[in-house]
C-alpha atoms as a PDB file:
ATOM      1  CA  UNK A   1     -31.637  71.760  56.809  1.00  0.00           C
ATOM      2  CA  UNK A   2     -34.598  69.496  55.937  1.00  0.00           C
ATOM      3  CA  UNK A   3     -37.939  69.299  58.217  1.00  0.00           C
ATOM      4  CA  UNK A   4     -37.942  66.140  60.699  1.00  0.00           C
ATOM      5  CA  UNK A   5     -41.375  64.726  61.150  1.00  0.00           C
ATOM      6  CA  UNK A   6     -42.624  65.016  64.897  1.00  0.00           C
ATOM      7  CA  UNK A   7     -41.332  61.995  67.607  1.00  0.00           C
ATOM      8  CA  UNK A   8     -44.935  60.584  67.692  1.00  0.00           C
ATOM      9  CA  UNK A   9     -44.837  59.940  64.085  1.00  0.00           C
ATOM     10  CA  UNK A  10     -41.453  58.074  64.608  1.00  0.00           C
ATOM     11  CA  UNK A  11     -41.263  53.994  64.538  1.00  0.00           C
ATOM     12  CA  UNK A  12     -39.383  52.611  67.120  1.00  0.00           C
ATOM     13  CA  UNK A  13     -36.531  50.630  66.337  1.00  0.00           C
ATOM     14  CA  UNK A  14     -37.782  50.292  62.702  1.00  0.00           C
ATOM     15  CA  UNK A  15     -34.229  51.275  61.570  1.00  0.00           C
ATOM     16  CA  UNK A  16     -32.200  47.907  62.916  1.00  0.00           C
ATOM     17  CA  UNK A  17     -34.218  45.627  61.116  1.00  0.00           C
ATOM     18  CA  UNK A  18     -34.969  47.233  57.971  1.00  0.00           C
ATOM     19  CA  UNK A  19     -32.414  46.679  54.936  1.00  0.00           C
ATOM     20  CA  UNK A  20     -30.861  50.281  54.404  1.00  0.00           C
ATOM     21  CA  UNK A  21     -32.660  50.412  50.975  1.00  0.00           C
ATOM     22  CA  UNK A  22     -33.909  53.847  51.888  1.00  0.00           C
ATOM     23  CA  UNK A  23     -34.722  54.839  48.074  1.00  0.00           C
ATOM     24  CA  UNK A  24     -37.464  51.240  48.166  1.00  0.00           C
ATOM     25  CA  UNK A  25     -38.413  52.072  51.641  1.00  0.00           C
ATOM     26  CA  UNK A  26     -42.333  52.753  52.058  1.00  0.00           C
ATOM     27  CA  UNK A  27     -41.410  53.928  55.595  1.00  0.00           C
ATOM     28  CA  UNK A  28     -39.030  56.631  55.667  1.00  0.00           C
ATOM     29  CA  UNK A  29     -41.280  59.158  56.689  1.00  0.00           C
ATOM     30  CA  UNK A  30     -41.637  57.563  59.874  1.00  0.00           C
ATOM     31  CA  UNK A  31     -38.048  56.348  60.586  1.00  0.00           C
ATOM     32  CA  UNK A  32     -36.026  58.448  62.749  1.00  0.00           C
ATOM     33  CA  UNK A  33     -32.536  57.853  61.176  1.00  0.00           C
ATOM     34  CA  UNK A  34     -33.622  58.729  57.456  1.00  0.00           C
ATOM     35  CA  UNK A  35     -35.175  62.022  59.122  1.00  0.00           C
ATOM     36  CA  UNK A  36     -32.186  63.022  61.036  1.00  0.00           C
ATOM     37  CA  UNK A  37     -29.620  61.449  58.188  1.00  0.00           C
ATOM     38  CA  UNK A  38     -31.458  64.324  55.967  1.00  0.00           C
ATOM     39  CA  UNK A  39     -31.138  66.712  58.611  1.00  0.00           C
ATOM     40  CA  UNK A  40     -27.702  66.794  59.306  1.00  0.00           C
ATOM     41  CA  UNK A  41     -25.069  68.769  57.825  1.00  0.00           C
ATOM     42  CA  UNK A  42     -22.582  66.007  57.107  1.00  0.00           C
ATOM     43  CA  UNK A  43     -24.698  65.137  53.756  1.00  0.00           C
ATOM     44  CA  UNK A  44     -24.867  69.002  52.861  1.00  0.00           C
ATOM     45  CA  UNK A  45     -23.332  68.405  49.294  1.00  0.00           C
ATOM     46  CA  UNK A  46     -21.393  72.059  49.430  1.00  0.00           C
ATOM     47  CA  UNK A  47     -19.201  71.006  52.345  1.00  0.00           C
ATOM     48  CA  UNK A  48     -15.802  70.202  51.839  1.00  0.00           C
ATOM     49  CA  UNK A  49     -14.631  67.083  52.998  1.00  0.00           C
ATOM     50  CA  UNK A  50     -12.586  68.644  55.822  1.00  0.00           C
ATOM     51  CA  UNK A  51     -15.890  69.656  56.581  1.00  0.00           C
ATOM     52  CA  UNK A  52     -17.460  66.806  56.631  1.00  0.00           C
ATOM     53  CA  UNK A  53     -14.809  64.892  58.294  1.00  0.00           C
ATOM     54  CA  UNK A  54     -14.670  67.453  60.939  1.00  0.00           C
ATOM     55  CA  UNK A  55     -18.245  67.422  61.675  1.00  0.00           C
ATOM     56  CA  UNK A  56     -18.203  63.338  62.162  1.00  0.00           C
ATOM     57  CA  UNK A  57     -16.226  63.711  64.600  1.00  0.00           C
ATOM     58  CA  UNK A  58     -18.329  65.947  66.595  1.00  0.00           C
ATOM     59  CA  UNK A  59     -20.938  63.585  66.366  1.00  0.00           C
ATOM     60  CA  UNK A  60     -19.239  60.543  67.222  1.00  0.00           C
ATOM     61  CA  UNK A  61     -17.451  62.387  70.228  1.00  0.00           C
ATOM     62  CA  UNK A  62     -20.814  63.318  71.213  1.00  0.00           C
ATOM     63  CA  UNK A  63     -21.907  60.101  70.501  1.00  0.00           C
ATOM     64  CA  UNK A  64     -19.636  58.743  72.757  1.00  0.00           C
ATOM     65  CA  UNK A  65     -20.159  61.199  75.993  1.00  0.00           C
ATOM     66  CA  UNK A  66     -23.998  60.532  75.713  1.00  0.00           C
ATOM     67  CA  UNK A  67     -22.957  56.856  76.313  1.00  0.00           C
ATOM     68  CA  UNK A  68     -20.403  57.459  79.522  1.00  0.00           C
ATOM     69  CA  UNK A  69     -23.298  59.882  80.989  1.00  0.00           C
ATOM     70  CA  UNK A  70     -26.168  57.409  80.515  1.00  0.00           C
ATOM     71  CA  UNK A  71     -23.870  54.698  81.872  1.00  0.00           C
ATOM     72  CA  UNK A  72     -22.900  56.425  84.569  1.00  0.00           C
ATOM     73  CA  UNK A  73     -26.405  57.909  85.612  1.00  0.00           C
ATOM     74  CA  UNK A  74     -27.280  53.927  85.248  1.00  0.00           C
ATOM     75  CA  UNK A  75     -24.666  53.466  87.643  1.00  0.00           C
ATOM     76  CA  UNK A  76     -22.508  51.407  85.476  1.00  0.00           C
ATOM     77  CA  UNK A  77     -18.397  52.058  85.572  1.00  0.00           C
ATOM     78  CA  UNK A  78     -17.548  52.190  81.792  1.00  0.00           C
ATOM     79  CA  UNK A  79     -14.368  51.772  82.536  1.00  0.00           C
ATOM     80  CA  UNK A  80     -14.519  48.963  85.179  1.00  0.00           C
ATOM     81  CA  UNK A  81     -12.282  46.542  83.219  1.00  0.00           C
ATOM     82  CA  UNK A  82      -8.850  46.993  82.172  1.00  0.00           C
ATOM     83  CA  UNK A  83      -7.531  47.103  78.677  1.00  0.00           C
ATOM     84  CA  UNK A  84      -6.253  43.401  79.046  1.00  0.00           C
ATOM     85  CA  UNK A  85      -9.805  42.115  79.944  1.00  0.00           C
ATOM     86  CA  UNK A  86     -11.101  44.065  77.507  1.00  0.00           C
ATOM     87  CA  UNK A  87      -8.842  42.507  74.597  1.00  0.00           C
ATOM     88  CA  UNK A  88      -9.643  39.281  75.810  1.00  0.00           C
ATOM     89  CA  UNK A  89     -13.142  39.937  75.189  1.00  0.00           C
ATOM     90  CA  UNK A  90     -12.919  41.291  71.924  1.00  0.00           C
ATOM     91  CA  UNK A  91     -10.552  38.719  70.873  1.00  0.00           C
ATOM     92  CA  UNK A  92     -13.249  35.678  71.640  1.00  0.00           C
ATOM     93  CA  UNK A  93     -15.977  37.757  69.994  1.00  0.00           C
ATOM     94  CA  UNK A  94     -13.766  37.852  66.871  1.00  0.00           C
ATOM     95  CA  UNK A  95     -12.907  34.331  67.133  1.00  0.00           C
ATOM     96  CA  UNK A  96     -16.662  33.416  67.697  1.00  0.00           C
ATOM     97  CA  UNK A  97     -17.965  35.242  64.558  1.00  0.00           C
ATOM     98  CA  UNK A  98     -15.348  34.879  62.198  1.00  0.00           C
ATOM     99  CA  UNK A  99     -14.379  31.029  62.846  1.00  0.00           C
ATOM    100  CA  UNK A 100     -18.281  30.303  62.545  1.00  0.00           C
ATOM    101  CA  UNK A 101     -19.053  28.215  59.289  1.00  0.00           C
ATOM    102  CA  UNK A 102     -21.919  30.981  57.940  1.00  0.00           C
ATOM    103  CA  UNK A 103     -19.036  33.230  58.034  1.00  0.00           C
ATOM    104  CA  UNK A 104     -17.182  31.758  56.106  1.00  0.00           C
ATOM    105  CA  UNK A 105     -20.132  30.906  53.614  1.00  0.00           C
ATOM    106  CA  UNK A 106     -20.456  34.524  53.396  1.00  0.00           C
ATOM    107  CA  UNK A 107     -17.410  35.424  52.689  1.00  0.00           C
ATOM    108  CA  UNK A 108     -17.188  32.940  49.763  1.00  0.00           C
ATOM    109  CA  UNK A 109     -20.063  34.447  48.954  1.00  0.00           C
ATOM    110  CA  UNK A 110     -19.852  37.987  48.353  1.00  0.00           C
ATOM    111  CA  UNK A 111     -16.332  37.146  46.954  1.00  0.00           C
ATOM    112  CA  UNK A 112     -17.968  34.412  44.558  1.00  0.00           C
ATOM    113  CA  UNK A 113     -20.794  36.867  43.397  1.00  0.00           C
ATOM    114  CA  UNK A 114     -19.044  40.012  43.408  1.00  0.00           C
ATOM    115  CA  UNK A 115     -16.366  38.431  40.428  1.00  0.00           C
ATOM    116  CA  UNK A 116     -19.271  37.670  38.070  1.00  0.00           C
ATOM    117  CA  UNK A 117     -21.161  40.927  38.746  1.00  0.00           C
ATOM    118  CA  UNK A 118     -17.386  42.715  37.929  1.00  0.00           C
ATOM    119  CA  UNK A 119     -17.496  40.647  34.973  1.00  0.00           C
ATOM    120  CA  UNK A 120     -20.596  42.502  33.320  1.00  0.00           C
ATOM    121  CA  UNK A 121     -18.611  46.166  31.608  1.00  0.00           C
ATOM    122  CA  UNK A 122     -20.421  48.667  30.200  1.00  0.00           C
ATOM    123  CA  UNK A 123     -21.082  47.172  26.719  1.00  0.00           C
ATOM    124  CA  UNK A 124     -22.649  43.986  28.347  1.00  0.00           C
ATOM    125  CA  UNK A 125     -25.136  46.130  30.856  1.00  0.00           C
ATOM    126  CA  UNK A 126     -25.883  47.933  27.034  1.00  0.00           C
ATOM    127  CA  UNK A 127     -26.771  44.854  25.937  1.00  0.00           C
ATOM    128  CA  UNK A 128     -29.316  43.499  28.530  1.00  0.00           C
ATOM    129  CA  UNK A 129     -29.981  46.800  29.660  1.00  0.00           C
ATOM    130  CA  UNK A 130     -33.287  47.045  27.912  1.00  0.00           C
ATOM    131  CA  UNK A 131     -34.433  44.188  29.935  1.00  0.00           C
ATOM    132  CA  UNK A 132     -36.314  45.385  33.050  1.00  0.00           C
ATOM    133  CA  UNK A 133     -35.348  41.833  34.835  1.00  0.00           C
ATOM    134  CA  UNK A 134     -31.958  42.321  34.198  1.00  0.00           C
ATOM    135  CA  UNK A 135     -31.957  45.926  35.663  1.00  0.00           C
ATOM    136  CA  UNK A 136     -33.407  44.704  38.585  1.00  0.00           C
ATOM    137  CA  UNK A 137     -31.891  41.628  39.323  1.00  0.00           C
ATOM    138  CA  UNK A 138     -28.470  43.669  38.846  1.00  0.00           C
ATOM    139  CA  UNK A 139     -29.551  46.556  41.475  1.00  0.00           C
ATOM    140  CA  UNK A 140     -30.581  43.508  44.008  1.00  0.00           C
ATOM    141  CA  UNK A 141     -27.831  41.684  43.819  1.00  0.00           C
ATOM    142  CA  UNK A 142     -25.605  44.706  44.207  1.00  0.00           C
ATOM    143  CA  UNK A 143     -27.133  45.858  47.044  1.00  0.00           C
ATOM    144  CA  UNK A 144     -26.883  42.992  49.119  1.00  0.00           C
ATOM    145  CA  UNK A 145     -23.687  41.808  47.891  1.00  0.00           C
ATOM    146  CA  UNK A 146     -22.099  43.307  51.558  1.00  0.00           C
ATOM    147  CA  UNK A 147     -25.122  43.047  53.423  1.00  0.00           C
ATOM    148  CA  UNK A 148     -25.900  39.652  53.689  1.00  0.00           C
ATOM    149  CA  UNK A 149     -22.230  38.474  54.977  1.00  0.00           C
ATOM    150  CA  UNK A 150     -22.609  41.965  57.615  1.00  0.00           C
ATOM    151  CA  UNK A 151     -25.688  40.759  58.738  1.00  0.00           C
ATOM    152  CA  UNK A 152     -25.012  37.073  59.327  1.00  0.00           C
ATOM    153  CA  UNK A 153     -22.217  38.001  61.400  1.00  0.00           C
ATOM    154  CA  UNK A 154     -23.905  40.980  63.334  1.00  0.00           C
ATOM    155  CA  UNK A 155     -26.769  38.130  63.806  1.00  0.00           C
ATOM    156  CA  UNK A 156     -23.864  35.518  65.673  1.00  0.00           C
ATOM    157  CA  UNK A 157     -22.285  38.408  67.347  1.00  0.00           C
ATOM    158  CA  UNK A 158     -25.837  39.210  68.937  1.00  0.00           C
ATOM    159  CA  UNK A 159     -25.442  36.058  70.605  1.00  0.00           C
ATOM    160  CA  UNK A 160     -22.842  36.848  72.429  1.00  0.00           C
ATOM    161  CA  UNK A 161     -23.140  38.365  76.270  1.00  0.00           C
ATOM    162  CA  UNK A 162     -21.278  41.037  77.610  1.00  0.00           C
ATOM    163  CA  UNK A 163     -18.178  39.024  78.368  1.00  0.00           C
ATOM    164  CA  UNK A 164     -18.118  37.424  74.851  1.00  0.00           C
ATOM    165  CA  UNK A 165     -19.861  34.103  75.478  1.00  0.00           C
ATOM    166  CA  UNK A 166     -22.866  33.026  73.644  1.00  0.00           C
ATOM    167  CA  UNK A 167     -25.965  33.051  75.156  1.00  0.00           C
ATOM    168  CA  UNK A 168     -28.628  30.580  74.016  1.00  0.00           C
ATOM    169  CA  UNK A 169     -30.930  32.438  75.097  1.00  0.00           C
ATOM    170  CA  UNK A 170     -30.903  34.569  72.861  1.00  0.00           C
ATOM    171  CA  UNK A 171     -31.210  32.177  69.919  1.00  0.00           C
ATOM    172  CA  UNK A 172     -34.723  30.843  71.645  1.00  0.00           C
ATOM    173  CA  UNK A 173     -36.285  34.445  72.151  1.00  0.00           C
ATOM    174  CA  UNK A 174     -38.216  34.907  69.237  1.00  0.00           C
ATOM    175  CA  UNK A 175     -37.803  39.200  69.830  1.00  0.00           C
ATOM    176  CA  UNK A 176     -34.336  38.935  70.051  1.00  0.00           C
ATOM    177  CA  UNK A 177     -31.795  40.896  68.925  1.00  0.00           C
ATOM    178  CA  UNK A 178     -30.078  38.203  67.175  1.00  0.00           C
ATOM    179  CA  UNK A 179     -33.163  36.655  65.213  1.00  0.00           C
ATOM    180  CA  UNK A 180     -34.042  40.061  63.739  1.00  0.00           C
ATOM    181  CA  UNK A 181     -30.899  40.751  62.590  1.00  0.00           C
ATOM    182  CA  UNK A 182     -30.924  37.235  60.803  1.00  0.00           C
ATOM    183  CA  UNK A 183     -34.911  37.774  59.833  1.00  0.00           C
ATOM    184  CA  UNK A 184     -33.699  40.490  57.817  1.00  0.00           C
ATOM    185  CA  UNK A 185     -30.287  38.615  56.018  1.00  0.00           C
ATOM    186  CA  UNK A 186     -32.998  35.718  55.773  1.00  0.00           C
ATOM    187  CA  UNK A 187     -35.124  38.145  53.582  1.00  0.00           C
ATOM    188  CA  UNK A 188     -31.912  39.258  51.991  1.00  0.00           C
ATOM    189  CA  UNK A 189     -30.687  35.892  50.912  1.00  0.00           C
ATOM    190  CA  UNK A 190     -34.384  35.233  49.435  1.00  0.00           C
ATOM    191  CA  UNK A 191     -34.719  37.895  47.351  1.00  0.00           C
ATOM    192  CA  UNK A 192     -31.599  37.646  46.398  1.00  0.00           C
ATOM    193  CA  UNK A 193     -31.889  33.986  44.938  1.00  0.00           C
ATOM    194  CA  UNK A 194     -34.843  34.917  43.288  1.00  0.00           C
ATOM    195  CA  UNK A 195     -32.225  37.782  41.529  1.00  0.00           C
ATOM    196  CA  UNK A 196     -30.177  35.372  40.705  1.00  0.00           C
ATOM    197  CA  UNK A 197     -32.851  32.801  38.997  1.00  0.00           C
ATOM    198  CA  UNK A 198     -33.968  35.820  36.793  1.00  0.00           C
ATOM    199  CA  UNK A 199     -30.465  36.989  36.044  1.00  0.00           C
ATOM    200  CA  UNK A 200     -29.634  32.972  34.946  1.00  0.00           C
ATOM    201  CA  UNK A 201     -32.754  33.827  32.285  1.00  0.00           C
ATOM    202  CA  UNK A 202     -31.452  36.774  31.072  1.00  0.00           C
ATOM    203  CA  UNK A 203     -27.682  35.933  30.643  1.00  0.00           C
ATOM    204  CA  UNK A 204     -25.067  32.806  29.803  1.00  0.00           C
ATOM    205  CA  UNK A 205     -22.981  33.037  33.277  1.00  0.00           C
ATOM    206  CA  UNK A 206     -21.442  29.913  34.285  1.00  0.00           C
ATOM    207  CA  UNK A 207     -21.227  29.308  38.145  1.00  0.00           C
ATOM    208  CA  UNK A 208     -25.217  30.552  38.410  1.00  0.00           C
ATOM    209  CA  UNK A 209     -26.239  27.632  39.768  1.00  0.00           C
ATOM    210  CA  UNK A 210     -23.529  27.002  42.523  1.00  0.00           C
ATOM    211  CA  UNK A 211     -24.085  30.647  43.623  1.00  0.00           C
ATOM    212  CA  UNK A 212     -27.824  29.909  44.037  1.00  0.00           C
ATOM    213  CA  UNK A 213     -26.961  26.510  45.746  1.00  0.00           C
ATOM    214  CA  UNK A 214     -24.844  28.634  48.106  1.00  0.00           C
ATOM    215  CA  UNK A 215     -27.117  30.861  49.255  1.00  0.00           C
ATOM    216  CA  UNK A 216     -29.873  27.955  49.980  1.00  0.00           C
ATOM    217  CA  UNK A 217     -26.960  26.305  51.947  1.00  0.00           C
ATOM    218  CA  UNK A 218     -26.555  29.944  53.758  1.00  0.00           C
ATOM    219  CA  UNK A 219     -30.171  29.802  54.327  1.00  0.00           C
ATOM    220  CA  UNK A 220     -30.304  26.452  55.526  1.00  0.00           C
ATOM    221  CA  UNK A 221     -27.805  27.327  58.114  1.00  0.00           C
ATOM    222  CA  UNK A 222     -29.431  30.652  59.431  1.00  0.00           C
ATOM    223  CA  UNK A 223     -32.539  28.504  60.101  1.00  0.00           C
ATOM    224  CA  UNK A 224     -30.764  25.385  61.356  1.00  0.00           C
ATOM    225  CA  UNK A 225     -28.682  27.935  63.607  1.00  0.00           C
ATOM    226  CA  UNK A 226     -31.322  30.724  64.654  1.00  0.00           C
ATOM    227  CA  UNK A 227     -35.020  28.734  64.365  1.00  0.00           C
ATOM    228  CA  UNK A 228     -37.222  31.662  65.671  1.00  0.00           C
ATOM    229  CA  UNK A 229     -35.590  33.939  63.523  1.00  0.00           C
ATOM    230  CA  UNK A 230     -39.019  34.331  61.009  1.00  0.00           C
ATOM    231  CA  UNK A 231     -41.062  34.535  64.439  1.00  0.00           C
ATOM    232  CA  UNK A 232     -39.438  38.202  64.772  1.00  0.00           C
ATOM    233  CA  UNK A 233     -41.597  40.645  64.382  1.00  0.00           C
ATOM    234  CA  UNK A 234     -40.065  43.932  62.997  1.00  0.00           C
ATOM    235  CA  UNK A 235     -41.147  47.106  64.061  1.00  0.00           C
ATOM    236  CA  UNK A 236     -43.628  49.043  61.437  1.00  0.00           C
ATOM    237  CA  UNK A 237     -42.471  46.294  58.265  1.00  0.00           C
ATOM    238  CA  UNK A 238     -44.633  43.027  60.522  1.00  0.00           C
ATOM    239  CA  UNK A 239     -46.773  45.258  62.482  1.00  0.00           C
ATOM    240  CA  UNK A 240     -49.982  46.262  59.493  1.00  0.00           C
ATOM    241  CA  UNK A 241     -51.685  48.027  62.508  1.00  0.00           C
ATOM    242  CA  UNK A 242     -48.724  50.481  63.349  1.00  0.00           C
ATOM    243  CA  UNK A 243     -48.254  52.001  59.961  1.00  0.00           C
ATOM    244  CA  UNK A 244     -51.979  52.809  59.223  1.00  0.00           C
END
């Protein structure tokens, strides 16, 4: 069991709009979910995965009762609708996020970029391995292969109200939901181009330049589509003040 720093110390919210990077993350000491992610006993390396499964679902049971007993002491019914209303509303979320053009674009993508980062075996990493850029562009790119496409589509499905219609609103509120979730695929897609501009350097790929074209077209979108989005400030990263 690993020491949890106290709740004052603690950033609030800094966790949804941070890019799960926790090994490059300057603020872990003062995010709640790294502390209690190091605290718990599902990432005790001597459990068995029976263990481990087993002990997820404790915590998502209790997970889930903490969310009937808050709704309930809220005075919300959590289980006001029936199953049928409750498919419908799922089923136009799905259709909303998934149909939407910047899913699509990053689908194609993580697809796209995944098949030439597969294409790089052992004996071509030993090649370019002594190359710093390379090492780095690589470890970018890989790590937000999956997260851009997650977070463009957790960004559209933020727009959505409870009954699965979009709410403009929430587009035009600069401390929305939705534009930090796309502030931080914004910052995603960025860094990533810049991966892939050092990468095209480094190594003779073909297709570099309609990957980078892609993800300028992605970025093009998120702005055209969400244009407060780089107004959002996120907790502890955009505040200078909070983490002296």
């Amino acid at each position: 069991m690993h020491d949890t720093p106290n709740d004052s110390n603690f950033i609030s919210g800094i966790y949804n709009f941070c890019d799960r990077w926790c090994e490059r993350c300057p603020l872990t000491s003062r995010c709640r979910v790294f502390a209690e992610e190091r605290a718990s006993p599902v990432y005790d390396d001597s459990l068995e995965i029976g263990e481990v499964v087993q002990k997820l679902t404790e915590i998502f049971a209790e997970a889930k009762q903490m969310l009937i007993d808050k709704a309930e002491e809220l005075g919300i019914d959590p289980f006001a609708i029936s199953d049928e209303e409750f498919a419908e509303i799922r089923e136009r979320e799905r259709k909303f996020v998934d149909e939407d053009d910047l899913s699509r674009l990053g689908e194609t993508y993580w697809r796209s970029a995944k098949e030439i980062l597969d294409g790089f075996d052992g004996e071509q990493e030993s090649l370019y391995g002594g190359d710093p850029l390379f090492s780095e562009a690589i470890a970018t790119l890989s790590w937000y292969l999956f997260f851009i496409p997650v977070r463009v589509k957790s960004g559209l499905h933020a727009l959505l109200d409870e009954e699965g219609f979009e709410d403009k609103d929430h587009r035009l509120d600069p401390q929305s939901y939705a534009n930090g979730t796309v502030k931080t695929a914004l910052l995603a897609v960025e860094r990533s181009i810049i991966a892939w501009k050092h990468f095209a350097n480094i190594v003779d790929v073909g297709r570099l330049s309609s990957i980078i074209e892609l993800l300028e077209t992605i970025r093009a979108h998120l702005e055209t589509r969400f244009p407060m989005a780089r107004d959002f400030v996120r907790p502890g990263f955009d505040e200078f003040e909070t983490v002296m």
